[in-house]
PDB file of N, CA and C in Angstrom:
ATOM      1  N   UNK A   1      92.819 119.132 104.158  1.00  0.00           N
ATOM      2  CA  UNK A   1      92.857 117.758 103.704  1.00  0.00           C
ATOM      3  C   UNK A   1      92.121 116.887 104.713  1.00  0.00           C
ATOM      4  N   UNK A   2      91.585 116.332 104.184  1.00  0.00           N
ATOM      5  CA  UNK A   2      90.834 115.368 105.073  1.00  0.00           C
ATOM      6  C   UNK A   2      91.139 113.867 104.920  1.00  0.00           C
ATOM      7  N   UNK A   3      91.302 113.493 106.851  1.00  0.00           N
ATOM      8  CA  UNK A   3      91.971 111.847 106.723  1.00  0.00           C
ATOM      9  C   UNK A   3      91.153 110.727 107.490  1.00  0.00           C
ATOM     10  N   UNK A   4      91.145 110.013 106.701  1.00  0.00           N
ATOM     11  CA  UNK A   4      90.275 108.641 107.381  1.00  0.00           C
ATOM     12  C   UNK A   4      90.952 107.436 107.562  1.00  0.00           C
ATOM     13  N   UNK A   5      90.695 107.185 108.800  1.00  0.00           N
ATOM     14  CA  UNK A   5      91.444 105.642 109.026  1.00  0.00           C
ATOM     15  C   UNK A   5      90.274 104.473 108.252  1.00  0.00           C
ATOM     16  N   UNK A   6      91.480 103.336 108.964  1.00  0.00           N
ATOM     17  CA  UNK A   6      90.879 102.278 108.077  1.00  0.00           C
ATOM     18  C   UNK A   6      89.304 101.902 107.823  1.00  0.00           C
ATOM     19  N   UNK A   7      88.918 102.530 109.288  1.00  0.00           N
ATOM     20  CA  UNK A   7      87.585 102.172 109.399  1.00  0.00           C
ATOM     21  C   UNK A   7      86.305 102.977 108.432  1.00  0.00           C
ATOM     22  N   UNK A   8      86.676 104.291 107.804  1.00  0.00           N
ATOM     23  CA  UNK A   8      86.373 104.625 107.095  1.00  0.00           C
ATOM     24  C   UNK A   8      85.964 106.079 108.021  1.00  0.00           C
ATOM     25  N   UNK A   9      86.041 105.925 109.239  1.00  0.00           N
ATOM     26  CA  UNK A   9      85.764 107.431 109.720  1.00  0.00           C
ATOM     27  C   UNK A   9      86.673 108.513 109.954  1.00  0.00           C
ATOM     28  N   UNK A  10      86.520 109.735 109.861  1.00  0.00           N
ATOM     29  CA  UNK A  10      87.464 110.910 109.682  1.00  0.00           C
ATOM     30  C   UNK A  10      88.217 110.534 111.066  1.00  0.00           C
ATOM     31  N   UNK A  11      89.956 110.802 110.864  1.00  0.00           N
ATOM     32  CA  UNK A  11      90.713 110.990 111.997  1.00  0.00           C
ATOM     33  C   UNK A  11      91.708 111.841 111.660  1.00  0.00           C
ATOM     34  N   UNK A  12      92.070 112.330 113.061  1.00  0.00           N
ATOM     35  CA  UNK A  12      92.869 113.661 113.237  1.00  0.00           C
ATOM     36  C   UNK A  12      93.931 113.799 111.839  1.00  0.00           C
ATOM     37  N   UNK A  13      94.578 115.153 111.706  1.00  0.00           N
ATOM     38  CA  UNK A  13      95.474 114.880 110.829  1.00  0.00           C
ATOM     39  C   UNK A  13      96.923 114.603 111.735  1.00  0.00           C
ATOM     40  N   UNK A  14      97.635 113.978 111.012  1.00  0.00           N
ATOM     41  CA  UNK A  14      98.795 113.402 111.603  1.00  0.00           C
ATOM     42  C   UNK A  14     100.084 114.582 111.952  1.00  0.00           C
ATOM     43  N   UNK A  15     100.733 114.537 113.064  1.00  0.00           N
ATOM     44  CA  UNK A  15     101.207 115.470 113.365  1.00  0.00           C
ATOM     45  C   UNK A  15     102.890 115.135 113.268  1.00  0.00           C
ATOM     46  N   UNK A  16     103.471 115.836 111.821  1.00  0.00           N
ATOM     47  CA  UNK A  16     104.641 116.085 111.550  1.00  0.00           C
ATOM     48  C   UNK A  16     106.212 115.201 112.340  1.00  0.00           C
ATOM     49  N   UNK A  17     105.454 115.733 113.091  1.00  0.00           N
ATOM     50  CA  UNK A  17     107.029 116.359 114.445  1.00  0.00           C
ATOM     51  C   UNK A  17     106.434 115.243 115.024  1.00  0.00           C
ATOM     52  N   UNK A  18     105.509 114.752 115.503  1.00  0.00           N
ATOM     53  CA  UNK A  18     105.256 113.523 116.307  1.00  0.00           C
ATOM     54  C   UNK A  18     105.633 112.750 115.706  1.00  0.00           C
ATOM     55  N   UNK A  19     105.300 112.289 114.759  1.00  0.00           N
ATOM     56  CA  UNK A  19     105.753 110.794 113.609  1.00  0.00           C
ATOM     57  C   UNK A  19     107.186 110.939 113.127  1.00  0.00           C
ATOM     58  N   UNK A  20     108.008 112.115 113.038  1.00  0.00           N
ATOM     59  CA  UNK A  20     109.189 112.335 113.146  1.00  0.00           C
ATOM     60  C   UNK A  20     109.711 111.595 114.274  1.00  0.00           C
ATOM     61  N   UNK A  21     109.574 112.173 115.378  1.00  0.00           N
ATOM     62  CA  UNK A  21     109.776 111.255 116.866  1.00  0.00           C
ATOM     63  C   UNK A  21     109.915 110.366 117.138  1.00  0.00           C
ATOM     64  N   UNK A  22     108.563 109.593 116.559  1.00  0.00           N
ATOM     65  CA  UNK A  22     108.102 108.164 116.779  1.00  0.00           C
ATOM     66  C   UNK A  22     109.377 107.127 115.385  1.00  0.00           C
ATOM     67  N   UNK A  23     109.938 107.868 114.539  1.00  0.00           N
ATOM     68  CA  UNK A  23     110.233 106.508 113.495  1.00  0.00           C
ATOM     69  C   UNK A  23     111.736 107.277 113.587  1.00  0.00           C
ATOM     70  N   UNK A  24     112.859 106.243 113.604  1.00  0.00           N
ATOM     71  CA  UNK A  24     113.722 106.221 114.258  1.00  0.00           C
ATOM     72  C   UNK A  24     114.678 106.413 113.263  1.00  0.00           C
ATOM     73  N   UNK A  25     114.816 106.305 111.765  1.00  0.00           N
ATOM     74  CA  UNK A  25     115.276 106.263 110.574  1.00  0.00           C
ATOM     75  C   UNK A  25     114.821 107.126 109.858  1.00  0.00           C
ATOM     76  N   UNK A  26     115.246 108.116 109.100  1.00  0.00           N
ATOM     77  CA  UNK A  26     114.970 109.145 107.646  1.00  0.00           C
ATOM     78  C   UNK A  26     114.222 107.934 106.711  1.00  0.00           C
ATOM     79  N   UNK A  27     114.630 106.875 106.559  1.00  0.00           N
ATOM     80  CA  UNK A  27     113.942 106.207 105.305  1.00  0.00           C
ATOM     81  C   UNK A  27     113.017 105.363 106.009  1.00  0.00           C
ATOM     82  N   UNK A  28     113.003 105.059 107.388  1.00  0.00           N
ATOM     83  CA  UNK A  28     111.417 104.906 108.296  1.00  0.00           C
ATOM     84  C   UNK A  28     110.339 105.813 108.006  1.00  0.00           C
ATOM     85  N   UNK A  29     110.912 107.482 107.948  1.00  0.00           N
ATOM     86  CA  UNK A  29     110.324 108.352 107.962  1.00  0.00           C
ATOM     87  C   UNK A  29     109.475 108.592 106.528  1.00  0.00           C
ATOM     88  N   UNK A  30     110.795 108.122 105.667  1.00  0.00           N
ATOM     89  CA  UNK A  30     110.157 107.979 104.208  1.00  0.00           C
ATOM     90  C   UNK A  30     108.861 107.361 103.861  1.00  0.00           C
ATOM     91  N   UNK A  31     109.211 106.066 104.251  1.00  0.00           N
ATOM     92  CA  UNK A  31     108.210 105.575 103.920  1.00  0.00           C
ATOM     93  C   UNK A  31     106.710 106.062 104.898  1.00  0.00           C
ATOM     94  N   UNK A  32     106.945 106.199 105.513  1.00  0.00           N
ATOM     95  CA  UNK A  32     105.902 106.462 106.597  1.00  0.00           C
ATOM     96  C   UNK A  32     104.545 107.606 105.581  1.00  0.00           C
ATOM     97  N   UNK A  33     105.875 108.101 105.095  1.00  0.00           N
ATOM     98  CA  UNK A  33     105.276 109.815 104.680  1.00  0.00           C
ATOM     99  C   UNK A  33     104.656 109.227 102.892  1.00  0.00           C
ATOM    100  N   UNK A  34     105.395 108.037 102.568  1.00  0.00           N
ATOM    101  CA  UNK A  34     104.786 107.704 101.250  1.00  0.00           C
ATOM    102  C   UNK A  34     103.502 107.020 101.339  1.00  0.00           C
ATOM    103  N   UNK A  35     103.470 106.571 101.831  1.00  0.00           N
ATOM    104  CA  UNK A  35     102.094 105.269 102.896  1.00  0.00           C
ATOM    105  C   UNK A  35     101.059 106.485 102.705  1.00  0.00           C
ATOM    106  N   UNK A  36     101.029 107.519 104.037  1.00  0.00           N
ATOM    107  CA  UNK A  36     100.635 108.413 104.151  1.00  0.00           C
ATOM    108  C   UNK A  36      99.949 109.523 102.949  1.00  0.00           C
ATOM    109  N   UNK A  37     100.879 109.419 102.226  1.00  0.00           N
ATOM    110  CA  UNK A  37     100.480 110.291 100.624  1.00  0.00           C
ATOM    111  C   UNK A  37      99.064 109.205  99.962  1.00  0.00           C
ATOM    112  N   UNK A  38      99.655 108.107 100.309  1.00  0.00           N
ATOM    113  CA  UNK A  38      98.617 107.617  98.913  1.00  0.00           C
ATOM    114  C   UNK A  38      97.367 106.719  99.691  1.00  0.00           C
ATOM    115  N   UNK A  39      96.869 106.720  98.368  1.00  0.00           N
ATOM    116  CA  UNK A  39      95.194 106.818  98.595  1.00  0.00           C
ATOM    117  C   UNK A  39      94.735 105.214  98.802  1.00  0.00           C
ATOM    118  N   UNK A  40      93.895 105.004  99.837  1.00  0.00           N
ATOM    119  CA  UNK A  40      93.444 103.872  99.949  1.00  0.00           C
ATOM    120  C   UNK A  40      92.165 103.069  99.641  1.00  0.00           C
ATOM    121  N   UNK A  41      92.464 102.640  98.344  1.00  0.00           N
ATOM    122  CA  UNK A  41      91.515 102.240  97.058  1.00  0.00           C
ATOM    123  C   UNK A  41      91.104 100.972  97.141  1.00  0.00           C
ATOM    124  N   UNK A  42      92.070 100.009  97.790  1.00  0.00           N
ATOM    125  CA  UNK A  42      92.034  99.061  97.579  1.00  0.00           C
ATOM    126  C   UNK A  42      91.107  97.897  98.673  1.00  0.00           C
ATOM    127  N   UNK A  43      89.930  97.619  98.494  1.00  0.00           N
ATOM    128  CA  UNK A  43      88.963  97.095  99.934  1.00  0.00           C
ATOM    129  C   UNK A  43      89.187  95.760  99.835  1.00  0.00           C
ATOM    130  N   UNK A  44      89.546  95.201 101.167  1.00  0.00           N
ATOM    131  CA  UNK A  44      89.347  94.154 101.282  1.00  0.00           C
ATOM    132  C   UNK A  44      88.242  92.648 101.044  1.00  0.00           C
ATOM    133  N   UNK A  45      87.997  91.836 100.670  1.00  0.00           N
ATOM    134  CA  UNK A  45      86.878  91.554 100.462  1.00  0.00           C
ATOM    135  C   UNK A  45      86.172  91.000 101.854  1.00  0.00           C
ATOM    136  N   UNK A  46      87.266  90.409 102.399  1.00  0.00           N
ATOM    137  CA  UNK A  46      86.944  89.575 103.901  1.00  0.00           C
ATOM    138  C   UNK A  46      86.685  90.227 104.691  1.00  0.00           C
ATOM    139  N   UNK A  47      87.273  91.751 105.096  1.00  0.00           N
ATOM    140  CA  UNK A  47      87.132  92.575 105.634  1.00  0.00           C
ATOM    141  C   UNK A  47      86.267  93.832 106.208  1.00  0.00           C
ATOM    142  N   UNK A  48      86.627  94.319 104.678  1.00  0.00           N
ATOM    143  CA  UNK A  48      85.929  95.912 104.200  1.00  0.00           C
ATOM    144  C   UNK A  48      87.162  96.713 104.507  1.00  0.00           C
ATOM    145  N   UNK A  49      88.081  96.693 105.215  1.00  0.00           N
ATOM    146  CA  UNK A  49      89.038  97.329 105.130  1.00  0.00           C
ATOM    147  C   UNK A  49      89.592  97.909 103.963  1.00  0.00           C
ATOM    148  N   UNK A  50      90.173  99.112 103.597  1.00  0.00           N
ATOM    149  CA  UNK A  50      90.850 100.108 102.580  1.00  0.00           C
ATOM    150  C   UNK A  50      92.106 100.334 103.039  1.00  0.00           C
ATOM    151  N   UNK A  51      92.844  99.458 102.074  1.00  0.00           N
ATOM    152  CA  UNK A  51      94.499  99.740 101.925  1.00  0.00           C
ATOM    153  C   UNK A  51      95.029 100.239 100.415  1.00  0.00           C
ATOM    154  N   UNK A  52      96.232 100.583 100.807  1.00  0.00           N
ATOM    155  CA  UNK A  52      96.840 100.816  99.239  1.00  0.00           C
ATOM    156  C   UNK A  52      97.351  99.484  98.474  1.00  0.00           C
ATOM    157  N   UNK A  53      97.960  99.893  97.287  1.00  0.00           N
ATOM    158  CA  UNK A  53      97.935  98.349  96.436  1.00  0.00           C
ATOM    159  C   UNK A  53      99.018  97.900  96.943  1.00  0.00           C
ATOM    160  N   UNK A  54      99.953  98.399  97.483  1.00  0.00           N
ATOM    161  CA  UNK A  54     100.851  97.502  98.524  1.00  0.00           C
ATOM    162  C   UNK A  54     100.427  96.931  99.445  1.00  0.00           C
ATOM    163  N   UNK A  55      99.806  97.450 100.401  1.00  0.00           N
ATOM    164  CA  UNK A  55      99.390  97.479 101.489  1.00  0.00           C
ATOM    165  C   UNK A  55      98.244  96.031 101.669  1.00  0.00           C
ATOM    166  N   UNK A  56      97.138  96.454 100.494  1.00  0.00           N
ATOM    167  CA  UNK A  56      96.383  95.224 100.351  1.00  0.00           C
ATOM    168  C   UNK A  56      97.153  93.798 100.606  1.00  0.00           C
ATOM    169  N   UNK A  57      98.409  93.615  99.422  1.00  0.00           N
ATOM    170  CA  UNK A  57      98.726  92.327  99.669  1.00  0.00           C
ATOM    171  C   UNK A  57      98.919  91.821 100.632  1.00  0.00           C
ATOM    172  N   UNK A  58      99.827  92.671 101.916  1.00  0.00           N
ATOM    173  CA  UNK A  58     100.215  92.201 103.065  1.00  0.00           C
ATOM    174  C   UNK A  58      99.080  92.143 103.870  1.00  0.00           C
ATOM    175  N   UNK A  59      97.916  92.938 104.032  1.00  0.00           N
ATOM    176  CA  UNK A  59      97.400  92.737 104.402  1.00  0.00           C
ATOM    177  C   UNK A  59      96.099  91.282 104.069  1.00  0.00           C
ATOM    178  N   UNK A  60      95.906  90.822 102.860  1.00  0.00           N
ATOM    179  CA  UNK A  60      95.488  89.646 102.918  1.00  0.00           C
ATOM    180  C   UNK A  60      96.057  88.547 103.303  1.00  0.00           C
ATOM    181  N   UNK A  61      97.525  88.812 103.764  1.00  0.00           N
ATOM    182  CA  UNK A  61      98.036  87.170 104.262  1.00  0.00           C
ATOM    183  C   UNK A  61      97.488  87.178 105.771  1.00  0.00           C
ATOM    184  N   UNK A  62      97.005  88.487 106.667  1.00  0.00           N
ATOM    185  CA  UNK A  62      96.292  87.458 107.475  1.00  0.00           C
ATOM    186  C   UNK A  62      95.286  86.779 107.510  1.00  0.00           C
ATOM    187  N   UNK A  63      94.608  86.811 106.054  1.00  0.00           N
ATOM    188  CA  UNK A  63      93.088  86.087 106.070  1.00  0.00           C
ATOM    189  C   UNK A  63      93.156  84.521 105.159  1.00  0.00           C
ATOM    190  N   UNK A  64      94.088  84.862 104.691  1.00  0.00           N
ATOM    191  CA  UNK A  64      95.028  83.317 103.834  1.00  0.00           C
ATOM    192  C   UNK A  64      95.655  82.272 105.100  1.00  0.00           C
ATOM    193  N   UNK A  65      96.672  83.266 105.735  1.00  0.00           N
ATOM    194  CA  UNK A  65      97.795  82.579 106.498  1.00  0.00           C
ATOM    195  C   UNK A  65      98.926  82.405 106.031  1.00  0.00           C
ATOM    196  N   UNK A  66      98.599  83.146 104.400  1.00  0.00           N
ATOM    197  CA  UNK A  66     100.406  82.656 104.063  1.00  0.00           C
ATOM    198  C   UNK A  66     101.028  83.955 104.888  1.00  0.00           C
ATOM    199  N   UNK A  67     102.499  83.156 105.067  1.00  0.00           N
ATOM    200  CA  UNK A  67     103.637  83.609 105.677  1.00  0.00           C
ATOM    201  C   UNK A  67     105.337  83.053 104.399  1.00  0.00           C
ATOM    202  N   UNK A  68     105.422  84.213 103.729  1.00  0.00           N
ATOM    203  CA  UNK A  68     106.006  83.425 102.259  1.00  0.00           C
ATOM    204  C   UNK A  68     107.427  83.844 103.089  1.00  0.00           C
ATOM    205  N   UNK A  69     107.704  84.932 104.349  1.00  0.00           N
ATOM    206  CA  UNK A  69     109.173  84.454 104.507  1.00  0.00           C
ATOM    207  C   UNK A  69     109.480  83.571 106.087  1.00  0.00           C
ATOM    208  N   UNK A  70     110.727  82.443 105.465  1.00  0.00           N
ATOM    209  CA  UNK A  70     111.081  81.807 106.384  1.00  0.00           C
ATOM    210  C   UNK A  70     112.590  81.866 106.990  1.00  0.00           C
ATOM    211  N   UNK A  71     112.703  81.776 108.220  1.00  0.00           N
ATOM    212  CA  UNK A  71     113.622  81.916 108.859  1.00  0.00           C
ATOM    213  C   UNK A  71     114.660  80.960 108.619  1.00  0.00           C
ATOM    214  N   UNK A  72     115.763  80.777 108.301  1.00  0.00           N
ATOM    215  CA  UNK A  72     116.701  79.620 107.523  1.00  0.00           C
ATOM    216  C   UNK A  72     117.698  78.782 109.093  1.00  0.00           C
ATOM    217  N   UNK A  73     117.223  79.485 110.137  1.00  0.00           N
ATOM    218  CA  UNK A  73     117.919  79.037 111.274  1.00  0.00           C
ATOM    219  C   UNK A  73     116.523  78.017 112.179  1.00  0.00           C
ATOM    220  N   UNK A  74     115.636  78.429 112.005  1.00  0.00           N
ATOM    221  CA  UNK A  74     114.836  77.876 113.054  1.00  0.00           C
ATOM    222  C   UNK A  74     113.255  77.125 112.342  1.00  0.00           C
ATOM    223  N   UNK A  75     112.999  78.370 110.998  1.00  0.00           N
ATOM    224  CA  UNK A  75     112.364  77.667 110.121  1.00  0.00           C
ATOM    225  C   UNK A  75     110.571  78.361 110.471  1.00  0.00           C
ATOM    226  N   UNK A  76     110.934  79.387 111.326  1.00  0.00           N
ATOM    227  CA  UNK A  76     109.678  79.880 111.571  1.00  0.00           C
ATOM    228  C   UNK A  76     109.319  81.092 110.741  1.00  0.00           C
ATOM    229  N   UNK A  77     108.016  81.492 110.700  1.00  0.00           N
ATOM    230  CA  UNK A  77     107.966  81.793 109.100  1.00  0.00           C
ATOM    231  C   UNK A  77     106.574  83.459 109.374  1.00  0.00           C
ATOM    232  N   UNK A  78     106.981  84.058 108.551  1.00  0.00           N
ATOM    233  CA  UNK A  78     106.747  85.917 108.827  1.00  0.00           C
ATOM    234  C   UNK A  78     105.491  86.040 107.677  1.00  0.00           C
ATOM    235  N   UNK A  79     104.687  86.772 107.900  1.00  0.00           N
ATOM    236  CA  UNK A  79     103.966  87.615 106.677  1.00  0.00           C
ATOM    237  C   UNK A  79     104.464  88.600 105.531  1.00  0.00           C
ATOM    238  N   UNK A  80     106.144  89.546 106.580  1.00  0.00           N
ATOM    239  CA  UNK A  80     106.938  90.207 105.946  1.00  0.00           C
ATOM    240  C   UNK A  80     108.068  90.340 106.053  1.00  0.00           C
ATOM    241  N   UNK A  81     108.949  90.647 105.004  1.00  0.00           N
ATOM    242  CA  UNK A  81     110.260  90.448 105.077  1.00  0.00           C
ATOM    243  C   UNK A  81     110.791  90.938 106.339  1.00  0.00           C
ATOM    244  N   UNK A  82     110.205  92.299 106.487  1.00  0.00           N
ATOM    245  CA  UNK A  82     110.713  93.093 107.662  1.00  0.00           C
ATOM    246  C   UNK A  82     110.839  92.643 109.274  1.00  0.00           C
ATOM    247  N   UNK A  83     109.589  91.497 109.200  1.00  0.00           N
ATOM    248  CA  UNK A  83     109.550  90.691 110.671  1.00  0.00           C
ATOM    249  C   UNK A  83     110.755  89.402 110.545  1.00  0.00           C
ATOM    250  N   UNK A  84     110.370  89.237 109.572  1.00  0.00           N
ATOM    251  CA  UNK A  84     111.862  87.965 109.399  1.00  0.00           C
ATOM    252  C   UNK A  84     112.742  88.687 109.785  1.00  0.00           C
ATOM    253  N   UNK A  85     113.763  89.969 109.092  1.00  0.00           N
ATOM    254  CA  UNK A  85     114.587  90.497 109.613  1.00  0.00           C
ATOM    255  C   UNK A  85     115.046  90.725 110.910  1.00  0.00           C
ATOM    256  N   UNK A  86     113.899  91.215 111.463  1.00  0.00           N
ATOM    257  CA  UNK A  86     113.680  91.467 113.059  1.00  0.00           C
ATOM    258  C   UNK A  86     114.080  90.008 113.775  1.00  0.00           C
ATOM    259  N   UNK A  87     113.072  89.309 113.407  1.00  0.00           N
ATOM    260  CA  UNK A  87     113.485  87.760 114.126  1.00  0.00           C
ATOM    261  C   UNK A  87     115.445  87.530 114.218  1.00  0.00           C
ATOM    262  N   UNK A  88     114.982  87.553 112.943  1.00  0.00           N
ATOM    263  CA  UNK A  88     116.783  87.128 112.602  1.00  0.00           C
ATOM    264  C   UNK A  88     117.893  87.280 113.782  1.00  0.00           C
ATOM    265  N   UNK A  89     117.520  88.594 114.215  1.00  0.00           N
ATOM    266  CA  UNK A  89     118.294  88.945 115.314  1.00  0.00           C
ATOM    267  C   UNK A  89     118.429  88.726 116.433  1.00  0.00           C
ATOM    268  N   UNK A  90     117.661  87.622 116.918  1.00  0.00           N
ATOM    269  CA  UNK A  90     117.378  86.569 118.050  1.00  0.00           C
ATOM    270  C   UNK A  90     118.183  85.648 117.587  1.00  0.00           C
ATOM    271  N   UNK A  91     118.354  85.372 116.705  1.00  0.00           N
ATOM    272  CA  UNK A  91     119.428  84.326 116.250  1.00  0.00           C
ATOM    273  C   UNK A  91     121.215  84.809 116.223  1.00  0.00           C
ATOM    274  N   UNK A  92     121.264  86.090 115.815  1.00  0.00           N
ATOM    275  CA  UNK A  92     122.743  86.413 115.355  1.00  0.00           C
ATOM    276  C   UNK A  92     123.196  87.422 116.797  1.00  0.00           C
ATOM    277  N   UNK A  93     122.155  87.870 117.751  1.00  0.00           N
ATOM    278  CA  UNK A  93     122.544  89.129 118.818  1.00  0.00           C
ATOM    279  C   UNK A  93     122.590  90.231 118.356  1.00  0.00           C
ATOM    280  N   UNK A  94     122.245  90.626 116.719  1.00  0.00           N
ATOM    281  CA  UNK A  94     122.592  91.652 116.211  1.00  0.00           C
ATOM    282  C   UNK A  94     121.659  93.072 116.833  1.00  0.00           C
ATOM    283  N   UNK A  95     122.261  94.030 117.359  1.00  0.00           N
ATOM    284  CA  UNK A  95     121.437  94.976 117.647  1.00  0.00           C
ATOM    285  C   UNK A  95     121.812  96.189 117.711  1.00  0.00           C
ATOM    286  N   UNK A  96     121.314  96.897 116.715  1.00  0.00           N
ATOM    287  CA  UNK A  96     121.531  97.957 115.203  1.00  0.00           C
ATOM    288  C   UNK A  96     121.299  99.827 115.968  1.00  0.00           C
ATOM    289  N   UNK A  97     119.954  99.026 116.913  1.00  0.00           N
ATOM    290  CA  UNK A  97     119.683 100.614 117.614  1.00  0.00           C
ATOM    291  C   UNK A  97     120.112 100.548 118.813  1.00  0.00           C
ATOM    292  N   UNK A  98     120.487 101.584 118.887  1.00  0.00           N
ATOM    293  CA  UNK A  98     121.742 102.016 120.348  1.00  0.00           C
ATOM    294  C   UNK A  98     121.572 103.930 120.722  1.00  0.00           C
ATOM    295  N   UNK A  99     121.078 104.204 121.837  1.00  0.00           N
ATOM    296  CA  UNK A  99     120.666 104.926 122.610  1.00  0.00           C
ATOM    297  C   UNK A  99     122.122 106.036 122.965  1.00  0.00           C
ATOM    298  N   UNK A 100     121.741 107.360 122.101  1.00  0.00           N
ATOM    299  CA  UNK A 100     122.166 108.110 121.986  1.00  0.00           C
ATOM    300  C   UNK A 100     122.864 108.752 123.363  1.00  0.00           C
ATOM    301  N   UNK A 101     122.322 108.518 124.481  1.00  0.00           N
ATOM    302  CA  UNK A 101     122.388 109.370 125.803  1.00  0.00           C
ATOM    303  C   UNK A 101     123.552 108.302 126.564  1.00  0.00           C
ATOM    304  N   UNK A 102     123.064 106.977 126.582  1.00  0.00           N
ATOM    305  CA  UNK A 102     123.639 106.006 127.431  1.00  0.00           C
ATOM    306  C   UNK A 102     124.233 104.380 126.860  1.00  0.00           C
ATOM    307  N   UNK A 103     123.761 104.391 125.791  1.00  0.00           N
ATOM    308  CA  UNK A 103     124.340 103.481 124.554  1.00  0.00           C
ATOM    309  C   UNK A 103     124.268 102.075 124.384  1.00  0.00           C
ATOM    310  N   UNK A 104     122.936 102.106 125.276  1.00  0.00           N
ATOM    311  CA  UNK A 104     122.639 100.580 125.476  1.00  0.00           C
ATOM    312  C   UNK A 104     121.866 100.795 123.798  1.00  0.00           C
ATOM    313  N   UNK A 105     122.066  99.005 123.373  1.00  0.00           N
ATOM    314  CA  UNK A 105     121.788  98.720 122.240  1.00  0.00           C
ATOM    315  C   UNK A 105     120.352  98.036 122.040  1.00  0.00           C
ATOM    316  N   UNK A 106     119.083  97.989 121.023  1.00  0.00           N
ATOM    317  CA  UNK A 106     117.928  97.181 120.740  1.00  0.00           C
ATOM    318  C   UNK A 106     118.172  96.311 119.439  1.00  0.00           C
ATOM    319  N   UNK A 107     117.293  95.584 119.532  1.00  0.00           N
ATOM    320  CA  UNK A 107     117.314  94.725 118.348  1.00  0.00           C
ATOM    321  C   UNK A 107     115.961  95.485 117.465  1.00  0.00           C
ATOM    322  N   UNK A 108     115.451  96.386 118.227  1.00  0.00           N
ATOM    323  CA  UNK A 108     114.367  96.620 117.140  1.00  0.00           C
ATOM    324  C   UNK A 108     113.988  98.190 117.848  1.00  0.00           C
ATOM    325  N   UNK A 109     113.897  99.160 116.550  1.00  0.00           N
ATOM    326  CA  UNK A 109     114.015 100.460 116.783  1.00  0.00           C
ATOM    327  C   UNK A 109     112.637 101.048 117.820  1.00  0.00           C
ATOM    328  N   UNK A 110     111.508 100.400 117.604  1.00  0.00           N
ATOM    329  CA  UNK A 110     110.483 100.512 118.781  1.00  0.00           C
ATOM    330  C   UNK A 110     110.954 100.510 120.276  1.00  0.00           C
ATOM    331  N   UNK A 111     112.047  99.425 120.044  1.00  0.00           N
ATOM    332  CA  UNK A 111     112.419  99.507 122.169  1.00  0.00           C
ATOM    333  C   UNK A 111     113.059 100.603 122.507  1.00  0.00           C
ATOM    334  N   UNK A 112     114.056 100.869 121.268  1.00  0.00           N
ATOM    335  CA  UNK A 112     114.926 101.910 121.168  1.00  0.00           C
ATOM    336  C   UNK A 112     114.092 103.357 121.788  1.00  0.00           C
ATOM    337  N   UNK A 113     112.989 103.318 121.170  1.00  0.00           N
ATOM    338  CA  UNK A 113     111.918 104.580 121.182  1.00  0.00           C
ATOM    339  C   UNK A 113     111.226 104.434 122.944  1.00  0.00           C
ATOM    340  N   UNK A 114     110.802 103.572 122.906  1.00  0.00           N
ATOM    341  CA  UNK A 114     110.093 102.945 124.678  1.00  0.00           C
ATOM    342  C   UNK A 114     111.510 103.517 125.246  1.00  0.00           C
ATOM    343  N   UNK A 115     112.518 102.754 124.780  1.00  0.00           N
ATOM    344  CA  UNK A 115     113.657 103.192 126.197  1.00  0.00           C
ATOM    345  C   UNK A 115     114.467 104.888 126.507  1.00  0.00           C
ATOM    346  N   UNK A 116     114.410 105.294 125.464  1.00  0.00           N
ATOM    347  CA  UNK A 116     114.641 107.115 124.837  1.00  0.00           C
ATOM    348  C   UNK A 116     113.438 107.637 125.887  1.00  0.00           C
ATOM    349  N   UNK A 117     112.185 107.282 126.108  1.00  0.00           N
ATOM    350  CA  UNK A 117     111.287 108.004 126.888  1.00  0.00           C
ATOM    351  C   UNK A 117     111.342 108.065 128.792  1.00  0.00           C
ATOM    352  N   UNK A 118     112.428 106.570 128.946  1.00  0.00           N
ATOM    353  CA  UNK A 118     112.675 106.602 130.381  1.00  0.00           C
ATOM    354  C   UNK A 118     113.804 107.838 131.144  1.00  0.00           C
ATOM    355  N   UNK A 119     114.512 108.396 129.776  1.00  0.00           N
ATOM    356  CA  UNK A 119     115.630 109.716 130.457  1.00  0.00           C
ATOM    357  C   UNK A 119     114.945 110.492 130.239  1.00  0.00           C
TER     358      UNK A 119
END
């Protein structure tokens, strides 16, 4: 199978067990692996970039600027739901990922991953 990043030139194929590693959730993983399956048809016009038909939309709000979600505490405002979420948690302390070895907690599963690599 052959894989090309955005830029349109061939790159490595993606390695299983690494991207397992790297995404911190089974339905992180999911999606990761659905993204991954499908085909990127969709070119940007501003760009030239090739995303999928999901993918396109989010990706034209950085050439718009819309940001359609807003934060209801502070009023500052995301490209995707998923960063609103994240924000959110600067507001409430909520923090979901917590470190299997020593049990300190993140607000966002990336630190979780950075801090798993210091033991």
């Amino acid at each position: 199978r052959d894989y090309y990043g955005s830029s349109g030139e061939p790159q490595q194929p993606h390695d299983a067990d690494k991207a397992e590693k790297s995404l911190s959730t089974l339905e992180h993983l999911k999606k990761h692996q659905q993204r991954s399956k499908g085909k990127r048809t969709h070119c940007c016009s501003d760009c030239g970039k090739s995303f999928t038909s999901s993918g396109i939309t989010i990706h034209q709000r950085i050439h718009t600027g819309e940001k359609p979600f807003s934060c209801t505490q502070c009023g500052k405002s995301f490209t995707q739901s998923t960063i609103l979420i994240s924000h959110q948690r600067t507001h409430t302390g909520e923090k979901p990922h917590s470190c299997a070895q020593c049990g300190k907690h993140f607000t966002q599963s990336s630190h979780l991953i950075a801090h798993q690599r210091t033991h």
